[in-house]
N, C-alpha and C. Protein backbone atom coordinates (compact mmCIF):
# COMPACT_ATOMS: atom_id res chain seq x y z
N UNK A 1 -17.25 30.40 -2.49
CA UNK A 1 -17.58 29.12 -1.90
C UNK A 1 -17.26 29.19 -0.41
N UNK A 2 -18.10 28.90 0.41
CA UNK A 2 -17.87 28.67 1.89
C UNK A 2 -17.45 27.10 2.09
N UNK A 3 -15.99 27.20 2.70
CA UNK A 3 -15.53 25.66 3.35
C UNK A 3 -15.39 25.55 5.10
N UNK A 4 -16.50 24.90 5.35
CA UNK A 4 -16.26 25.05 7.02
C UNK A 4 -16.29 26.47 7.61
N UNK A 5 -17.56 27.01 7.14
CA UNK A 5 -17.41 28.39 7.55
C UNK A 5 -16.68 29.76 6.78
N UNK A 6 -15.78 29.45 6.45
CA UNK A 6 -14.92 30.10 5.78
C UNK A 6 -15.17 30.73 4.09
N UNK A 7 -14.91 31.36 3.73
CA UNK A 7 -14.68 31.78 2.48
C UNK A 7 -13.75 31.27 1.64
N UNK A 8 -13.57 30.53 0.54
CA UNK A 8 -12.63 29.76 0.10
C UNK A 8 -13.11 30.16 -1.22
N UNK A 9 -11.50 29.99 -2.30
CA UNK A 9 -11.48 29.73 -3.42
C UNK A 9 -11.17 28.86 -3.96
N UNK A 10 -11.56 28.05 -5.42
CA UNK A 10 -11.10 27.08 -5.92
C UNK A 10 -9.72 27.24 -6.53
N UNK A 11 -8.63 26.27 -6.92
CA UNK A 11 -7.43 26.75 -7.55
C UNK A 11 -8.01 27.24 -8.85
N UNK A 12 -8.98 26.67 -9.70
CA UNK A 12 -9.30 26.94 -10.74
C UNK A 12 -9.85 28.93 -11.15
N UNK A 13 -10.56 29.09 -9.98
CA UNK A 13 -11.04 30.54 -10.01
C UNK A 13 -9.68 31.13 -9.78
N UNK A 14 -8.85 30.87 -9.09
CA UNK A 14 -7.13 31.57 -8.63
C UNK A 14 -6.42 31.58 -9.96
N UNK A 15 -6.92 30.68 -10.72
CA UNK A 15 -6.12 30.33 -11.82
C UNK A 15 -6.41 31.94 -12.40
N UNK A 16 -7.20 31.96 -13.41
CA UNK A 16 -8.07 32.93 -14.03
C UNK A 16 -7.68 34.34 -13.56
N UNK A 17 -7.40 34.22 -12.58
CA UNK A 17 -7.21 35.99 -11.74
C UNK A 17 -5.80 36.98 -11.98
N UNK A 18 -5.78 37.86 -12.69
CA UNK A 18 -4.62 38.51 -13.12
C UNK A 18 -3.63 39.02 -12.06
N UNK A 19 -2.37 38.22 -12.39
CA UNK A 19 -1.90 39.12 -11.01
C UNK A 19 -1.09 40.81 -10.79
N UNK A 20 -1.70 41.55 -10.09
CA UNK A 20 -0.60 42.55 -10.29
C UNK A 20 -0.07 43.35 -8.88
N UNK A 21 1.23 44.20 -9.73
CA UNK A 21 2.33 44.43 -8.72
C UNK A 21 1.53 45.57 -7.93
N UNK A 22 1.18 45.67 -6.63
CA UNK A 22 0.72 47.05 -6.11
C UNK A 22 1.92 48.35 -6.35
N UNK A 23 3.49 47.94 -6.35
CA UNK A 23 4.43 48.78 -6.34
C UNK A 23 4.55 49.35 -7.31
N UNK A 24 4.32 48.56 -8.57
CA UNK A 24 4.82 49.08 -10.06
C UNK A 24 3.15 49.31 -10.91
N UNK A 25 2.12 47.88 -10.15
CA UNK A 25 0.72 48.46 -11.18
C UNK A 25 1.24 47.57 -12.21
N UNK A 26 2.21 47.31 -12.21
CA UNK A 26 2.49 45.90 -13.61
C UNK A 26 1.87 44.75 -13.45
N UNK A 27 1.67 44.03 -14.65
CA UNK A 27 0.54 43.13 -14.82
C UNK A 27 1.33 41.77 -15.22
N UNK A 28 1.43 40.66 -14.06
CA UNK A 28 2.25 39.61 -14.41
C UNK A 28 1.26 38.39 -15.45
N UNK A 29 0.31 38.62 -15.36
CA UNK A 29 -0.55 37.58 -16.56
C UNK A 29 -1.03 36.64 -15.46
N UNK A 30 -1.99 35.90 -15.94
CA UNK A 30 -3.01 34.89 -15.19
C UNK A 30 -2.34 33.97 -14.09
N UNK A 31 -2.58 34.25 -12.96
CA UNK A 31 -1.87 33.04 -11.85
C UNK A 31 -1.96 31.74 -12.12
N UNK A 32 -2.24 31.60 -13.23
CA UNK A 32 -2.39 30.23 -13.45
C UNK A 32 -1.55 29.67 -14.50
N UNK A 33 -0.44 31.06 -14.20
CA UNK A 33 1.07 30.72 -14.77
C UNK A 33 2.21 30.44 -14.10
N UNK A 34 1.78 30.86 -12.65
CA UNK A 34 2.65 31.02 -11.78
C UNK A 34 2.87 30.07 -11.23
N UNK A 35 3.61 29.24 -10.50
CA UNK A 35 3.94 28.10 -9.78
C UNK A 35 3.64 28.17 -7.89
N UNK A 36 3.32 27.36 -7.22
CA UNK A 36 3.46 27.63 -5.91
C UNK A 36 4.15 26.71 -5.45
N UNK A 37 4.96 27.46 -4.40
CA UNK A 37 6.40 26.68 -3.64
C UNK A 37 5.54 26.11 -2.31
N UNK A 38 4.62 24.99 -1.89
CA UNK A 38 4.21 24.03 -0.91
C UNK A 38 5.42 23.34 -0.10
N UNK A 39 4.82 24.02 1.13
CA UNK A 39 5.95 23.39 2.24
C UNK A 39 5.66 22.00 2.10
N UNK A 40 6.19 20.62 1.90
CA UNK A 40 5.78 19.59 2.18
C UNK A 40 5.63 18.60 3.18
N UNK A 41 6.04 19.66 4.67
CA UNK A 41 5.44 19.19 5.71
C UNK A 41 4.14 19.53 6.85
N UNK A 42 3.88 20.41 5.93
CA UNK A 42 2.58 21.03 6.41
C UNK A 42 1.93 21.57 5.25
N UNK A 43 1.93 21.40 4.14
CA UNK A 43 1.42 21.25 3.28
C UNK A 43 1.02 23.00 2.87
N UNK A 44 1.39 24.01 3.67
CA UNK A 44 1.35 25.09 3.55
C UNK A 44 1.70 25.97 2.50
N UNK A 45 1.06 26.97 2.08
CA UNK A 45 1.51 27.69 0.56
C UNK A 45 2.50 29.21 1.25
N UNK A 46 4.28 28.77 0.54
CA UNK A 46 5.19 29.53 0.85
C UNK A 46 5.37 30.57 0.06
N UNK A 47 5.09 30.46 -0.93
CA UNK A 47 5.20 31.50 -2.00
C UNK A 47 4.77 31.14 -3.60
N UNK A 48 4.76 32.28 -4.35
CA UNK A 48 4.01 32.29 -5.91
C UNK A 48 5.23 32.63 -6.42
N UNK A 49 5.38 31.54 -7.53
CA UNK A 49 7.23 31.54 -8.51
C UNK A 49 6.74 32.09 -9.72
N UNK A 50 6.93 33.20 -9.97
CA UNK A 50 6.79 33.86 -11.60
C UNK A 50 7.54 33.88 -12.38
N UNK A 51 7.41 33.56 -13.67
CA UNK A 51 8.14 33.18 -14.28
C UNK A 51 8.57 35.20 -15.24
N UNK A 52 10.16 34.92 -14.87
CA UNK A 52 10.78 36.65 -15.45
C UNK A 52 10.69 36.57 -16.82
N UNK A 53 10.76 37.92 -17.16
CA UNK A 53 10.36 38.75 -18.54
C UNK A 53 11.20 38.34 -19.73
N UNK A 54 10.38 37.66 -20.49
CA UNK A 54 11.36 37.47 -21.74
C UNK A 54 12.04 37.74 -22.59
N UNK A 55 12.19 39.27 -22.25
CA UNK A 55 13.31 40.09 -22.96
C UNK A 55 12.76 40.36 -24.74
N UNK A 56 13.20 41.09 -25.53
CA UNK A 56 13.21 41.34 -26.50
C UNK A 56 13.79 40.02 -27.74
N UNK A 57 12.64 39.59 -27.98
CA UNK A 57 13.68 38.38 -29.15
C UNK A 57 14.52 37.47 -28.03
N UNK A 58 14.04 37.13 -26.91
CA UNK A 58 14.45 36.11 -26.10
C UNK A 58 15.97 36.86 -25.52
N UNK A 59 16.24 37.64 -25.31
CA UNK A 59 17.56 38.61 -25.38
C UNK A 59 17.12 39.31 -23.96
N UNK A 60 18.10 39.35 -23.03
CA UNK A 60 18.03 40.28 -21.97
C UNK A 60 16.71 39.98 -20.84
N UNK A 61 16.72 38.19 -21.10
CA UNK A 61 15.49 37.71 -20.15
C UNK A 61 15.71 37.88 -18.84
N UNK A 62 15.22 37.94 -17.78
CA UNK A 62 15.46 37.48 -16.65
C UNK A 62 14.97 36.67 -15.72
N UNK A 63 15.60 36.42 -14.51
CA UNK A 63 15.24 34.73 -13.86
C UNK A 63 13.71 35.16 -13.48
N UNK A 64 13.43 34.21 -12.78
CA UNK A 64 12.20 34.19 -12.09
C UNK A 64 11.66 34.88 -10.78
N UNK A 65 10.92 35.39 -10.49
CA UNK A 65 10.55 36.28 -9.64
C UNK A 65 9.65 35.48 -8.40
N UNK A 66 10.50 35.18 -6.99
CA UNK A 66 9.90 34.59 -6.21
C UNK A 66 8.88 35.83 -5.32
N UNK A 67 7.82 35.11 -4.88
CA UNK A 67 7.14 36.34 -4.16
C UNK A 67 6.60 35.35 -2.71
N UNK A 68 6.93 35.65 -1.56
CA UNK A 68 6.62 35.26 -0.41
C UNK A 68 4.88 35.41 -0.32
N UNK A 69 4.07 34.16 0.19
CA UNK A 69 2.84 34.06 0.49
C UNK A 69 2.30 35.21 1.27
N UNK A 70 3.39 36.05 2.11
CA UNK A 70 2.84 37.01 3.11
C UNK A 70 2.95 38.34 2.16
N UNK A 71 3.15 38.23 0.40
CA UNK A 71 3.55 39.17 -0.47
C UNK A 71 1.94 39.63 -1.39
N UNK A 72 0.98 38.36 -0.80
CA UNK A 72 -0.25 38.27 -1.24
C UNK A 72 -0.87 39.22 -0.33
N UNK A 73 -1.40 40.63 -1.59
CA UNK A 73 -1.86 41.49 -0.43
C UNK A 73 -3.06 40.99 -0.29
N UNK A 74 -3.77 41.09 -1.28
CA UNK A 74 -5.04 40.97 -1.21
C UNK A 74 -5.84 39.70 -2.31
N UNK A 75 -6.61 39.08 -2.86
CA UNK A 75 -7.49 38.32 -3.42
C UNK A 75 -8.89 38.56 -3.83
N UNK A 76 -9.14 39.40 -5.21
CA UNK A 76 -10.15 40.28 -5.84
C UNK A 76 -11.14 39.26 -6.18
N UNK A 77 -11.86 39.88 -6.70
CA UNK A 77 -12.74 39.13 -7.69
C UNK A 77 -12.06 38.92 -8.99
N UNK A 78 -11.68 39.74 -9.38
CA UNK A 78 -10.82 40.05 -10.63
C UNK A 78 -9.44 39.79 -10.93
N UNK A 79 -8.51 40.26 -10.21
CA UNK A 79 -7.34 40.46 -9.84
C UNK A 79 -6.74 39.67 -8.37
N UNK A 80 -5.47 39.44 -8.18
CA UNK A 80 -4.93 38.82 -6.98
C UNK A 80 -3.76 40.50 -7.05
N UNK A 81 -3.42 40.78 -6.14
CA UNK A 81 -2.67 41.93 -5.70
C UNK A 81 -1.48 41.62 -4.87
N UNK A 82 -0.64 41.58 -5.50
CA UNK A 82 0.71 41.25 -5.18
C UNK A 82 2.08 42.06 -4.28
N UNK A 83 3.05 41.97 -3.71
CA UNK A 83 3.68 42.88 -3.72
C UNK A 83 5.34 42.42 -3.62
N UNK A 84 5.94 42.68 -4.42
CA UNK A 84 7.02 42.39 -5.38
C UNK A 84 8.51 43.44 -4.47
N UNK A 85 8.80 43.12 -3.77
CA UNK A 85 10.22 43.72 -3.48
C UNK A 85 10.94 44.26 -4.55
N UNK A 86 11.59 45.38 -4.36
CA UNK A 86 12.22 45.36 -6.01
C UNK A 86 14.50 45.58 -4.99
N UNK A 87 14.11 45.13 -3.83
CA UNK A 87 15.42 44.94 -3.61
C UNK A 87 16.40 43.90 -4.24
């Protein structure tokens, strides 16, 4: 979709798009699981909140995996391409 020139996506098509780690190639499941952290004074998108791995039998889960907006490498047709610090 073109908005004002531009190339734009709907949240709904973002939804749908698998996200994965460029570092690891791991596959976090449909962004349209993920949460986004909106500055609420500029209404700006700060980052994508993933929700961490549920461990075996709910056992050995871990928290949630924040990823900075500037962590968005790229935006596929297919896929959104991520990149995940592992510090």
């Amino acid at each position: 979709m073109d908005f004002e020139g531009v190339k734009a996506v709907r949240l709904s098509e973002l939804a749908r798009k698998e996200l994965v780690d460029i570092n690891g190639g791991n596959f976090w499941g449909p962004a349209g699981k993920a949460d986004l952290l909106i500055e609420e004074s500029s209404g700006g998108i700060k980052a994508l909140v993933l929700a961490g791995n549920a461990g075996f039998f709910g056992f050995g889960s871990s928290d949630e995996v924040v990823v900075p907006w500037s962590g968005v490498v790229k935006v596929g047709s297919d896929a959104i391409i991520i990149r995940i610090n592992s510090a």
